[in-house]
Protein backbone atom coordinates (compact mmCIF):
# COMPACT_ATOMS: atom_id res chain seq x y z
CA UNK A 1 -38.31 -43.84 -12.47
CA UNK A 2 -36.01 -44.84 -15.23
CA UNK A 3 -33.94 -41.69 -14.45
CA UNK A 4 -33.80 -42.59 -11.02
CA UNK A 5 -32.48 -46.25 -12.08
CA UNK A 6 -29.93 -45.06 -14.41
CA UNK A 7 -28.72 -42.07 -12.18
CA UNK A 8 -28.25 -45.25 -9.13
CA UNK A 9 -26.19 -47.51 -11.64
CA UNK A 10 -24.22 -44.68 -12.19
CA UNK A 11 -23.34 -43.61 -8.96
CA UNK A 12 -22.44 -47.55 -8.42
CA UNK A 13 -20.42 -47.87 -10.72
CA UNK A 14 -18.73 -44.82 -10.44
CA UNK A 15 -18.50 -45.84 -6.43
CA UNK A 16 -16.59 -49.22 -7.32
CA UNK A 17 -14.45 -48.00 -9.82
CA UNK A 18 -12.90 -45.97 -7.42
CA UNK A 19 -10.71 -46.84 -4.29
CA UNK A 20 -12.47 -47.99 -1.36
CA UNK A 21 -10.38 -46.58 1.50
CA UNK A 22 -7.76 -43.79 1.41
CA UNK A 23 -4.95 -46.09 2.33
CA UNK A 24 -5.54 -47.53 -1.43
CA UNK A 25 -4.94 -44.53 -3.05
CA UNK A 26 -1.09 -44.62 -4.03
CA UNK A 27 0.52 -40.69 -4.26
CA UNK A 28 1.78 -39.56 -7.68
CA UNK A 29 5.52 -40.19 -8.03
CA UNK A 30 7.32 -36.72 -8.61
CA UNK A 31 8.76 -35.53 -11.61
CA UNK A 32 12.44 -35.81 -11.48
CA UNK A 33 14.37 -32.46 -12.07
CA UNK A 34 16.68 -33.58 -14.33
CA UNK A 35 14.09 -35.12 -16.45
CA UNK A 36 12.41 -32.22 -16.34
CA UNK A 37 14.73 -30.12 -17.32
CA UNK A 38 15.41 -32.39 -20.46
CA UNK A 39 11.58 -32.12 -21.38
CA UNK A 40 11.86 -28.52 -21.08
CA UNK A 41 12.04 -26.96 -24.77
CA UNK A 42 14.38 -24.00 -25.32
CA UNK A 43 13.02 -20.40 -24.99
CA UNK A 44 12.55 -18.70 -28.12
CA UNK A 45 13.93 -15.19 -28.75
CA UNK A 46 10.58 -13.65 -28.14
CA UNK A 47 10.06 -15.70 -24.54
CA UNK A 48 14.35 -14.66 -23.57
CA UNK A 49 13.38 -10.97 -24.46
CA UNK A 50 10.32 -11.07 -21.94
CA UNK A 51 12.00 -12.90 -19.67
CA UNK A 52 14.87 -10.29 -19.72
CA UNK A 53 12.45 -7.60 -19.20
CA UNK A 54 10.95 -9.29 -17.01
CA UNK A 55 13.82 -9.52 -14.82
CA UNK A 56 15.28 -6.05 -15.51
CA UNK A 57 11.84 -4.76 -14.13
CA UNK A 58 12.32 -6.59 -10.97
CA UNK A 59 15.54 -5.16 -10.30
CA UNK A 60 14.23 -1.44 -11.08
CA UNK A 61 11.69 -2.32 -8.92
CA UNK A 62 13.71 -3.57 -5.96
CA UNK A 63 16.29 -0.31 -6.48
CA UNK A 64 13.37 1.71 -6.32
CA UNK A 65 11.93 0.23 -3.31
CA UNK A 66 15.55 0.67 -1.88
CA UNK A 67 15.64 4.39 -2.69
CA UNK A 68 12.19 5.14 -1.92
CA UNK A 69 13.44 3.43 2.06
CA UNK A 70 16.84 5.23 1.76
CA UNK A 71 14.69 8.83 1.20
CA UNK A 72 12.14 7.58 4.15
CA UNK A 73 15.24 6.51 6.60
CA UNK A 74 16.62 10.19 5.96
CA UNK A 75 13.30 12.19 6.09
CA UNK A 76 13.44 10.00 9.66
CA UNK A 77 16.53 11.13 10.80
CA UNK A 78 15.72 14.80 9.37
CA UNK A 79 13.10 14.93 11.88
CA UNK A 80 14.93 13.33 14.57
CA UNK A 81 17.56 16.28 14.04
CA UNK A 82 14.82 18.55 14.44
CA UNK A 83 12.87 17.34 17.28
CA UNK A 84 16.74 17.34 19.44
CA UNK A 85 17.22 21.02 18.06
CA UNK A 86 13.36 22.22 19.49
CA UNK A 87 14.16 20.26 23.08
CA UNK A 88 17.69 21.56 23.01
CA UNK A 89 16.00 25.38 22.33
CA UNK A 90 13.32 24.77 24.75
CA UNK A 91 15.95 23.88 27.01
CA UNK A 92 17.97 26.66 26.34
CA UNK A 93 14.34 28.98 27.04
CA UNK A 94 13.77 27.45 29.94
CA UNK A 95 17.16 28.08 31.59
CA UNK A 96 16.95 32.06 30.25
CA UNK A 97 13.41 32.19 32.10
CA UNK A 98 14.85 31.09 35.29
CA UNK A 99 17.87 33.14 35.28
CA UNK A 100 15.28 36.05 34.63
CA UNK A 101 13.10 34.96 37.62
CA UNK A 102 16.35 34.69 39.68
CA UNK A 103 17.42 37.99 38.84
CA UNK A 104 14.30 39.60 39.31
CA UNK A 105 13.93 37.98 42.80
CA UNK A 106 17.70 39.28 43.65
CA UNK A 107 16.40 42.79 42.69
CA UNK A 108 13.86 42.60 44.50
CA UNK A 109 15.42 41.45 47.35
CA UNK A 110 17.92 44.29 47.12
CA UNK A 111 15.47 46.85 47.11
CA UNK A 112 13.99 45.27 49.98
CA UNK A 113 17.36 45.60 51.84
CA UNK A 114 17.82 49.19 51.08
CA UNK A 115 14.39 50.06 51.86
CA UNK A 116 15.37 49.98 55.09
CA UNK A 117 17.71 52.81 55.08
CA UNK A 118 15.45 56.73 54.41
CA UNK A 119 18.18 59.32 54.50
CA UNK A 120 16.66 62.22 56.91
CA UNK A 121 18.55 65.25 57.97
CA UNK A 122 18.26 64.11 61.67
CA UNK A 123 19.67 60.01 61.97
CA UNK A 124 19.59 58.25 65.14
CA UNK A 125 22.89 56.40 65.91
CA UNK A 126 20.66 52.92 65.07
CA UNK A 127 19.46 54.27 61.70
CA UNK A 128 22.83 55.48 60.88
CA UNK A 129 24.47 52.02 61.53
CA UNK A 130 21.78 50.35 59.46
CA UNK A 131 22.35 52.51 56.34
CA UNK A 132 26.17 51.75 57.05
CA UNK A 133 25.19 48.10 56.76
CA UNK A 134 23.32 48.72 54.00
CA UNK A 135 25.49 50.69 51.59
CA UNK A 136 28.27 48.54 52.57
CA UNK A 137 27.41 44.96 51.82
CA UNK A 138 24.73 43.50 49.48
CA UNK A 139 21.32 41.55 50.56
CA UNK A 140 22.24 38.47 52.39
């Protein structure tokens, strides 16, 4: 029970000592720059050479990080190169396998046409003016 009392008194006074509302609680004034700067003891050697490394490392770092996007922006283009060569090639196939198909169907098409003319040793006039038309011109 004398806990309890002592722990309330506490929590009383520690209640009233503070502000009651937020409104009376007054923001720190900031530090003024040039005052700070003023405060602000000089770097020894030891804290310049750290800082020098320190900032050396951070440009090695940031020419790295160039070089390592400079090698990934031409790996990029690399492949870009190669994907146009494959399309251009598989253009290139595609054309040769229809001019293939297209001379395969002409061929065809010719033997077709000069199926129809059988060289016998007896001709009528008709089958003598279609193996004239024949020999003469190519399939229409």
């Amino acid at each position: 029970m004398k806990t309890t009392k002592m722990l309330a008194a506490l929590m009383i006074s520690t209640w009233m000592s503070g502000p009651l509302f937020a409104a009376d609680v007054k923001p720190a004034a900031p530090a003024a720059p040039a005052a700070a700067a003023k405060v602000a003891p000089k770097m020894t050697a030891k804290q310049e050479a750290e800082a020098k490394a320190a900032a050396q490392a951070e440009a090695e770092r940031t020419e790295a990080a160039a070089a390592a996007e400079a090698e990934k922006q031409k790996l990029l283009d690399i492949a870009e190169a190669e994907e146009q060569k494959r399309k251009l090639e598989e253009q290139r196939e595609a054309r040769r396998e229809a001019a293939k198909k297209a001379a395969e169907q002409r061929r065809q098409k010719q033997a077709a046409w000069e199926a129809r003319c059988v060289i016998k040793p007896a001709m009528s006039d008709e089958e003598i003016a279609i193996c004239r038309e024949v020999r003469s011109k190519p399939a229409p």
